[in-house]
N, C-alpha and C. Protein backbone atom coordinates (compact mmCIF):
# COMPACT_ATOMS: atom_id res chain seq x y z
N UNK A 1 4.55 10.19 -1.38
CA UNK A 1 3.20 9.93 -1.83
C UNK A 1 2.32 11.14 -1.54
N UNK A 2 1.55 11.14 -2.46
CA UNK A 2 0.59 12.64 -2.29
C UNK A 2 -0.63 12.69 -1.01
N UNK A 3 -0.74 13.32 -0.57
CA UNK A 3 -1.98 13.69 0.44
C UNK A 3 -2.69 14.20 0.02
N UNK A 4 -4.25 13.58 0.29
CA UNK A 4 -5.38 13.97 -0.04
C UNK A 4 -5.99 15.13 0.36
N UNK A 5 -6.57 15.50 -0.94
CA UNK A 5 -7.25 17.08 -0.27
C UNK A 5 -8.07 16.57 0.63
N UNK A 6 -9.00 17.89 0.99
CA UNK A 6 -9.85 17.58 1.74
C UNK A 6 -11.40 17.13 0.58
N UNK A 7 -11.50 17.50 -0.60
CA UNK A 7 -12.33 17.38 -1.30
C UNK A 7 -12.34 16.31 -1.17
N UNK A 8 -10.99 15.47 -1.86
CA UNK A 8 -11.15 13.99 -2.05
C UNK A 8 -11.50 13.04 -0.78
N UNK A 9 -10.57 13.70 0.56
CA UNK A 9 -11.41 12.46 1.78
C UNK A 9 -12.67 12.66 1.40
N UNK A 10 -13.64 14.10 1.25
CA UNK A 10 -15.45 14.07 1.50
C UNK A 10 -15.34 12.85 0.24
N UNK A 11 -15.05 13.60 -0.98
CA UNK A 11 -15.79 12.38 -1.56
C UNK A 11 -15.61 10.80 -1.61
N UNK A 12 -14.43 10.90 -1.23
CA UNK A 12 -14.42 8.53 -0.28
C UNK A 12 -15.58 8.83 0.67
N UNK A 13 -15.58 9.74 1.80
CA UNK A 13 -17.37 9.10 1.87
C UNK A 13 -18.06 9.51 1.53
N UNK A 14 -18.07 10.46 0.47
CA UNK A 14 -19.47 10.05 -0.16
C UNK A 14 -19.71 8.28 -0.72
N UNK A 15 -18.75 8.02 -1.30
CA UNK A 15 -18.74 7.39 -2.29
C UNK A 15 -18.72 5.94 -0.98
N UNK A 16 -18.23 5.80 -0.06
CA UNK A 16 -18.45 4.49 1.01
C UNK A 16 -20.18 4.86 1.06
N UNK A 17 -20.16 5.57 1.31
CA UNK A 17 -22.06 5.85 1.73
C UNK A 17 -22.43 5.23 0.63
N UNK A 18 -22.75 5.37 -0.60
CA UNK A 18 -22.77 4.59 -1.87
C UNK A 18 -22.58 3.61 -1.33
N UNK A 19 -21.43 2.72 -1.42
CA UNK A 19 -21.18 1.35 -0.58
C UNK A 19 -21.74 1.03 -0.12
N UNK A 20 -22.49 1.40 1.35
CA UNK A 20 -23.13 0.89 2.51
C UNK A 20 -24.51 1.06 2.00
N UNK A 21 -24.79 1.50 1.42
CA UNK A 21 -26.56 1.61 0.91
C UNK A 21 -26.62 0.15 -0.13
N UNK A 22 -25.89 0.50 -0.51
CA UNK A 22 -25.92 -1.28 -1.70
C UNK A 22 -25.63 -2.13 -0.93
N UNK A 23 -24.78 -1.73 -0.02
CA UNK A 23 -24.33 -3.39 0.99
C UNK A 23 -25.82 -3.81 1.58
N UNK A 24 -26.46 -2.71 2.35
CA UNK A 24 -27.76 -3.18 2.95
C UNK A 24 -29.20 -3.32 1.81
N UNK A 25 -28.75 -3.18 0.80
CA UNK A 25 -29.91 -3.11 -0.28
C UNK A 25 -29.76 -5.10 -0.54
N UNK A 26 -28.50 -5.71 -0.45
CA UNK A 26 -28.46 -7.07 -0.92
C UNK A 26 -29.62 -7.95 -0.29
N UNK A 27 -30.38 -8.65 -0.60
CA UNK A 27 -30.95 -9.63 -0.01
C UNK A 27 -32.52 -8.54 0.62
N UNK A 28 -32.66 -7.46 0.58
CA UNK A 28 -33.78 -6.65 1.09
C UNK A 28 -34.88 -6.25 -0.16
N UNK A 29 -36.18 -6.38 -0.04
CA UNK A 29 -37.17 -5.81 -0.77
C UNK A 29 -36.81 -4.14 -0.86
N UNK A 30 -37.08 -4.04 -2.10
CA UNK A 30 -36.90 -2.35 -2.66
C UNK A 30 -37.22 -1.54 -1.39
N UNK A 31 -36.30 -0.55 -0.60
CA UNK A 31 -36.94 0.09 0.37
C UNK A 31 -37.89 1.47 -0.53
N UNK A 32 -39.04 1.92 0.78
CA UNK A 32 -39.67 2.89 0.62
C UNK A 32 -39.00 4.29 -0.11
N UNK A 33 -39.32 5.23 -0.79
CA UNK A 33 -38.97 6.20 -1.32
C UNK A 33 -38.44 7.52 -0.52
N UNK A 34 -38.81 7.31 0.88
CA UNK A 34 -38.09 8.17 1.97
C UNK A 34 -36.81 7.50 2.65
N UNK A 35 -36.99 6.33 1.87
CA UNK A 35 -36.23 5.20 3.10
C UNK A 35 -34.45 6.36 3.10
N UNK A 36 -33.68 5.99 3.73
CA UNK A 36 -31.87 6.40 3.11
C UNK A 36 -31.65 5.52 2.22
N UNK A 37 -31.85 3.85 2.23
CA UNK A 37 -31.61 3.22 1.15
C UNK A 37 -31.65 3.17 0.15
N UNK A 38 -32.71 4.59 -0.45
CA UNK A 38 -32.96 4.48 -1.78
C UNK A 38 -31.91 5.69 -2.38
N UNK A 39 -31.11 6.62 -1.11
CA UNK A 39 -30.08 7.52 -1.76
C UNK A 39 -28.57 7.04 -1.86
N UNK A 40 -28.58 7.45 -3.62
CA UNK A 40 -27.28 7.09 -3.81
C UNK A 40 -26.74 8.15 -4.40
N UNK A 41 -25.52 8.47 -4.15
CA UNK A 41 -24.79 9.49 -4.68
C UNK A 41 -24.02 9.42 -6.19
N UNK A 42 -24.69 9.49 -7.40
CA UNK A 42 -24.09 9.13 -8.63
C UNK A 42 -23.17 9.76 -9.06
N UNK A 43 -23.01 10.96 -8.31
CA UNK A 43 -22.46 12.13 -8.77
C UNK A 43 -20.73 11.23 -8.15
N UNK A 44 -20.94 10.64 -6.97
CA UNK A 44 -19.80 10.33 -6.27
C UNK A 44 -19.21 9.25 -7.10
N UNK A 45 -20.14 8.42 -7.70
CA UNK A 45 -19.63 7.16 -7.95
C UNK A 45 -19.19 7.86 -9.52
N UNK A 46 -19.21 8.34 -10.24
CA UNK A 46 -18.76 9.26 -11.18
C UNK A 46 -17.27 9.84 -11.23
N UNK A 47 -17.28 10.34 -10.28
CA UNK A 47 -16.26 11.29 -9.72
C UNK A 47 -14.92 10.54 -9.26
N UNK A 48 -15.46 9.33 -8.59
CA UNK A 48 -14.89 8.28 -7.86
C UNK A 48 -13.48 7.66 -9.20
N UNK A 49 -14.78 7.47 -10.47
CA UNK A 49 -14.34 6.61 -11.54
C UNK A 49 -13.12 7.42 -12.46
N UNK A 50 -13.46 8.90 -12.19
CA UNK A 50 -12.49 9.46 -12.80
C UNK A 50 -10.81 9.66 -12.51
N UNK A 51 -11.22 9.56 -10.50
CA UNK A 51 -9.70 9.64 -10.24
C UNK A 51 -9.23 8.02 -9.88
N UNK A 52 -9.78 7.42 -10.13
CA UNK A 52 -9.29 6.07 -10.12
C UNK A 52 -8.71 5.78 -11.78
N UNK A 53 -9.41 6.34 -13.09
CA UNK A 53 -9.14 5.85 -14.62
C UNK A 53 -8.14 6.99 -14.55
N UNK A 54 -7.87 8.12 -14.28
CA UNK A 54 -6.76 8.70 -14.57
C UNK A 54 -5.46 7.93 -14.43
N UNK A 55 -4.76 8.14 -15.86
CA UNK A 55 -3.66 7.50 -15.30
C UNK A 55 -2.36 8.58 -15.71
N UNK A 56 -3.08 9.53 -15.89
CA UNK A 56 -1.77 10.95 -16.00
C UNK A 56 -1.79 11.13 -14.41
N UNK A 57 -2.46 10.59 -13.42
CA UNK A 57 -2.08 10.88 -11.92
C UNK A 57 -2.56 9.62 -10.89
N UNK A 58 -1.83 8.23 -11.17
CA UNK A 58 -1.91 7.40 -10.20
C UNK A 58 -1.26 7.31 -9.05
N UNK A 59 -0.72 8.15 -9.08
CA UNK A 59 -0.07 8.58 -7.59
C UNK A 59 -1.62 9.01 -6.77
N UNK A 60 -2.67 10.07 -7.44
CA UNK A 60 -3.34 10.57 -6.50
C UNK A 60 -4.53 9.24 -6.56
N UNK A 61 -4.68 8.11 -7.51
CA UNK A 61 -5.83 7.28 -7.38
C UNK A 61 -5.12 5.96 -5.89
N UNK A 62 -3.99 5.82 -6.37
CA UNK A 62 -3.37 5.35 -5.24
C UNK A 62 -3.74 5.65 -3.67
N UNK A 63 -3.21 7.22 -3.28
CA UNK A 63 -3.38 7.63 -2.47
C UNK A 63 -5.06 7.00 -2.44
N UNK A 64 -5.68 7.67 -2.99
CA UNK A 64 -7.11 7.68 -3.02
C UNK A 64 -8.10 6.19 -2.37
N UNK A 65 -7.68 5.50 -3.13
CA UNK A 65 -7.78 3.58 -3.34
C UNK A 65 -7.48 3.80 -1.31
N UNK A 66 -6.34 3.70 -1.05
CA UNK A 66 -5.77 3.33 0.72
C UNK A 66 -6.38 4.12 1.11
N UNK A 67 -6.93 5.16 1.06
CA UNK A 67 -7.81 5.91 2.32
C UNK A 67 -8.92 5.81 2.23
N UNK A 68 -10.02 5.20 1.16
CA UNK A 68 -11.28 4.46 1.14
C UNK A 68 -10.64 2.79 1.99
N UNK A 69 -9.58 2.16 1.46
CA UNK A 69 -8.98 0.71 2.25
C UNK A 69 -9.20 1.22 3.98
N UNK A 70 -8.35 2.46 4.28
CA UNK A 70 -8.29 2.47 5.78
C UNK A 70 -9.44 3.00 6.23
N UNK A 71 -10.42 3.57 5.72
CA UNK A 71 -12.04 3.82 6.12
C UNK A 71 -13.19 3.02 6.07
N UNK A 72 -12.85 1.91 5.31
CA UNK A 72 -13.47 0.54 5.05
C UNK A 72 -13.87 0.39 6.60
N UNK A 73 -15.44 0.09 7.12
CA UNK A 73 -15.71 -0.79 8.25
C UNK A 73 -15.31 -2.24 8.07
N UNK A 74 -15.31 -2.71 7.52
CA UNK A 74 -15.85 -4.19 7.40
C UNK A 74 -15.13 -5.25 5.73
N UNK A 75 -14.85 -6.04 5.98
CA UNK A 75 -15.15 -6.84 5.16
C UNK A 75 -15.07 -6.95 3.46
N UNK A 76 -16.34 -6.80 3.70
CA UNK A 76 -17.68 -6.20 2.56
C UNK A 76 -17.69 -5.14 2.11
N UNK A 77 -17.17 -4.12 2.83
CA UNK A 77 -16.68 -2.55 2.46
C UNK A 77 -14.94 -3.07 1.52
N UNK A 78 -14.03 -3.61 1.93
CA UNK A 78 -13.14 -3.43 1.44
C UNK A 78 -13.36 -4.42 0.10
N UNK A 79 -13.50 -5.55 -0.26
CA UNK A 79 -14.75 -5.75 -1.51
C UNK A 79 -14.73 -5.35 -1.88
N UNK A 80 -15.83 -4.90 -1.96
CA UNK A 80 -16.62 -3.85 -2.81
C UNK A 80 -15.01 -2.75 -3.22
N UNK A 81 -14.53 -2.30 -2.23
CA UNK A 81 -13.38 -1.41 -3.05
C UNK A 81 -12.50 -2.07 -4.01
N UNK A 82 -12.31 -3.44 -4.02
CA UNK A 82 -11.41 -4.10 -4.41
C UNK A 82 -12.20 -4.18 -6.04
N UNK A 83 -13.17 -4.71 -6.10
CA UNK A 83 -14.02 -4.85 -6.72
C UNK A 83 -14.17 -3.48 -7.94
N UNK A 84 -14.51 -2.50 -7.33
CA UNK A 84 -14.43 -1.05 -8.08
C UNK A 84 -13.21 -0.16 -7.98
N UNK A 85 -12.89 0.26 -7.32
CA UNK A 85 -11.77 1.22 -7.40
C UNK A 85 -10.29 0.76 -7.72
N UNK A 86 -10.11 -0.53 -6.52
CA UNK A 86 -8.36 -0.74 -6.78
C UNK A 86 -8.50 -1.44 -7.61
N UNK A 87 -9.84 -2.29 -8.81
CA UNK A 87 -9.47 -3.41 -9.94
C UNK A 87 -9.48 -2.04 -10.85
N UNK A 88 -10.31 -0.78 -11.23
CA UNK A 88 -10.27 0.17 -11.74
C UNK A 88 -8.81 1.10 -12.11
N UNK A 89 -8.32 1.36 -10.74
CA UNK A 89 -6.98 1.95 -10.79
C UNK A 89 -6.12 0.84 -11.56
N UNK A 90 -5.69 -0.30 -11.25
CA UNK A 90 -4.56 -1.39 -11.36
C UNK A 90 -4.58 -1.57 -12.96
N UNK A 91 -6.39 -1.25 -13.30
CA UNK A 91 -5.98 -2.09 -14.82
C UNK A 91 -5.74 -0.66 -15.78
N UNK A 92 -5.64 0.16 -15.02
CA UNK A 92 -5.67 1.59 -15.64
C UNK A 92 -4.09 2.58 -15.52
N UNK A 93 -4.07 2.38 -14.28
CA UNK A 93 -2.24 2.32 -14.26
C UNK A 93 -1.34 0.85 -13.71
N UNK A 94 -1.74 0.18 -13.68
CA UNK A 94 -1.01 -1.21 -12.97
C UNK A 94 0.56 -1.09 -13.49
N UNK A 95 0.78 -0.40 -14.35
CA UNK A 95 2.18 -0.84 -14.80
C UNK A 95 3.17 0.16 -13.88
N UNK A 96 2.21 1.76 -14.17
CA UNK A 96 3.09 2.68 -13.33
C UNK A 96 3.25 2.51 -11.52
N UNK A 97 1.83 1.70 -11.20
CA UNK A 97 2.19 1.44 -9.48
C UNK A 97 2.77 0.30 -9.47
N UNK A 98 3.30 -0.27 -10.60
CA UNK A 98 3.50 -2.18 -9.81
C UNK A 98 4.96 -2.05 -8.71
N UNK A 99 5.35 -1.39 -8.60
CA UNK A 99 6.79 -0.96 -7.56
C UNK A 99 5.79 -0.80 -5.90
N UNK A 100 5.13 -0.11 -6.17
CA UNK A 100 4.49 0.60 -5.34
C UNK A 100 3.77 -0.43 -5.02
N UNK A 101 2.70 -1.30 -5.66
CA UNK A 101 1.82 -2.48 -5.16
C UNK A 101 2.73 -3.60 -4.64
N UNK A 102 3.82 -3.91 -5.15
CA UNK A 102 4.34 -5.27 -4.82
C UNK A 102 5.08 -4.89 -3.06
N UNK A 103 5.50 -3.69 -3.01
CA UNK A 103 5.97 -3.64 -1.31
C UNK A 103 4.94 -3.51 -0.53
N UNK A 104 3.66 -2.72 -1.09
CA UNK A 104 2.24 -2.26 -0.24
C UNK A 104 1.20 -4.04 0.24
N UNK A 105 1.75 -4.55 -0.71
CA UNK A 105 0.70 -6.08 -0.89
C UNK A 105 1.74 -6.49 0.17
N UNK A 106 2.43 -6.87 0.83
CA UNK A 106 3.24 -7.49 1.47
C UNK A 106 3.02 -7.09 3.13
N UNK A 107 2.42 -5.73 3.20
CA UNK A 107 2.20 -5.59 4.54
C UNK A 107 0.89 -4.89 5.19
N UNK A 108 0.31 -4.55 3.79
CA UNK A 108 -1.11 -4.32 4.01
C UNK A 108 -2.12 -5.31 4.09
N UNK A 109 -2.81 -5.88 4.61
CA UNK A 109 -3.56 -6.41 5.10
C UNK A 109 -4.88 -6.60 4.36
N UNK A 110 -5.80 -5.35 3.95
CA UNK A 110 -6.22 -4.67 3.84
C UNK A 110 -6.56 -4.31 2.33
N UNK A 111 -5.40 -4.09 1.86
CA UNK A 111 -5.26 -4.05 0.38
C UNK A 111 -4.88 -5.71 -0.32
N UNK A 112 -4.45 -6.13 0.66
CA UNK A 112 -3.96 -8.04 0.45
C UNK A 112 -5.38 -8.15 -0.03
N UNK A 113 -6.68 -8.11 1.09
CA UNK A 113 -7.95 -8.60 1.09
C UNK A 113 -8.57 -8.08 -0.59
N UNK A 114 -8.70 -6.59 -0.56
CA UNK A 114 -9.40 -6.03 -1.78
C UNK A 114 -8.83 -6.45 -2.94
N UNK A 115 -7.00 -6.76 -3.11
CA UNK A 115 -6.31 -7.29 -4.46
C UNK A 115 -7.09 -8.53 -4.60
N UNK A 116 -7.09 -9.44 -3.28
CA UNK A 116 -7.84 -11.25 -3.67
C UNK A 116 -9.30 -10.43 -4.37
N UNK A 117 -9.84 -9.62 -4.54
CA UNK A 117 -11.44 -9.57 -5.77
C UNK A 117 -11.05 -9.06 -6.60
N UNK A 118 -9.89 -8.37 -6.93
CA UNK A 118 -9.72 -7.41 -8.03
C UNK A 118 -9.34 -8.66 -9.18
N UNK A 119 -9.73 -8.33 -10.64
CA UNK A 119 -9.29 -8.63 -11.85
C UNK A 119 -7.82 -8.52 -11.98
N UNK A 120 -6.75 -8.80 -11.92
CA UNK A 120 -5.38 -7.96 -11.94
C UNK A 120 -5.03 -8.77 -13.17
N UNK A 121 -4.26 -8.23 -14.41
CA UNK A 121 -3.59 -8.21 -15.09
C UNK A 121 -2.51 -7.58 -14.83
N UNK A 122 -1.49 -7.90 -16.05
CA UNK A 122 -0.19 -7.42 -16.44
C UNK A 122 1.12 -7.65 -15.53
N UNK A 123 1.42 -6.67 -15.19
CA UNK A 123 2.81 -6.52 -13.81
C UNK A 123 2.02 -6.99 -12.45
N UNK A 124 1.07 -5.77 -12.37
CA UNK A 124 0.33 -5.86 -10.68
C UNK A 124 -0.35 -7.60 -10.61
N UNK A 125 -0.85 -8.30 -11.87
CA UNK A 125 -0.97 -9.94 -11.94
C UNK A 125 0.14 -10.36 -11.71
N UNK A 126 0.91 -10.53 -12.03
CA UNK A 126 1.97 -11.31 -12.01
C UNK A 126 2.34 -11.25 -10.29
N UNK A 127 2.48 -9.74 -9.89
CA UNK A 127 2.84 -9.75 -8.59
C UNK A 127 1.64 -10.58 -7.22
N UNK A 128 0.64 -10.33 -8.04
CA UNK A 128 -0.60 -11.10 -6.93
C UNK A 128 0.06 -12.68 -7.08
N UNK A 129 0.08 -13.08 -7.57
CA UNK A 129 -0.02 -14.38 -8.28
C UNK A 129 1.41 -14.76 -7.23
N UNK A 130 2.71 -14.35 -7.57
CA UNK A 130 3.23 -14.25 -6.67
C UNK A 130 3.72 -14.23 -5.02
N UNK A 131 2.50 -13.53 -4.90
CA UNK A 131 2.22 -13.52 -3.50
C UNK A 131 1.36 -14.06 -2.84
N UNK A 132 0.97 -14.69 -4.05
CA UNK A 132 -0.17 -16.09 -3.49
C UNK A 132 -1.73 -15.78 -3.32
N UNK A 133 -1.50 -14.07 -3.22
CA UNK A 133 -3.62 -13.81 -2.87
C UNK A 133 -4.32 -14.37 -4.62
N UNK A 134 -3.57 -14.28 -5.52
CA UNK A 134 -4.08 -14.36 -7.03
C UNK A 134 -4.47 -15.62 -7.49
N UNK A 135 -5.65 -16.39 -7.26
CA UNK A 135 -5.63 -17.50 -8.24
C UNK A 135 -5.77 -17.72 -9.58
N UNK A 136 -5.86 -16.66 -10.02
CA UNK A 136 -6.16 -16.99 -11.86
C UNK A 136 -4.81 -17.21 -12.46
């Protein structure tokens, strides 16, 4: 499996920072215009979308997807990834990782949690469904 540059760890946090500003934006009045809450990095969440929709290199959105999973604080952080990146990657290459997801879902924890929000179709569906995190 490929190792991440160093570009790509900065930009998982950029792109968690993204995360955590929306996580604390839920349920809060618009913060002030100096506040941090009001910075979001679009450029990241952009950037984010590209190596996750590539699917001439899901090896590197893969990689990519588990090292935002193992930097996740919380919860709500891995969500939210499940939500954007690994439902992003899966429905974009799901066919070329389903080898790769069906042994990773079995002992990751982690990625178990973010697959239960993801949309999954095709192979990588069938395998949730399987393994019981999938109710659709």
């Amino acid at each position: 499996m490929e190792r991440l540059s160093e570009s790509d760890r900065e930009l998982a946090d950029r792109w968690l920072s993204n995360v955590r500003v929306r996580l604390a934006r839920v349920g809060s009045p618009e913060p002030d215009p100096s506040s941090p809450l009001r910075r979001i990095d679009e450029d990241a969440d952009d950037d984010v979308l590209a190596i996750v929709a590539d699917d001439s290199d899901p090896e590197r959105g893969w990689s990519f997807v588990n090292h935002l999973l193992q930097s996740a604080r919380d919860e709500p952080e891995i969500r939210q990834i499940g939500i954007d990146a690994l439902e992003t990657l899966l429905r974009e290459s799901g066919d070329q990782l389903a080898d790769l997801f069906r042994v990773s879902i079995r002992s990751d924890k982690r990625l178990r949690e973010a697959a239960s929000h993801s949309y999954l179709s095709g192979k990588v569906g069938e395998i949730a469904k399987a393994e019981g995190i999938y109710p659709h």
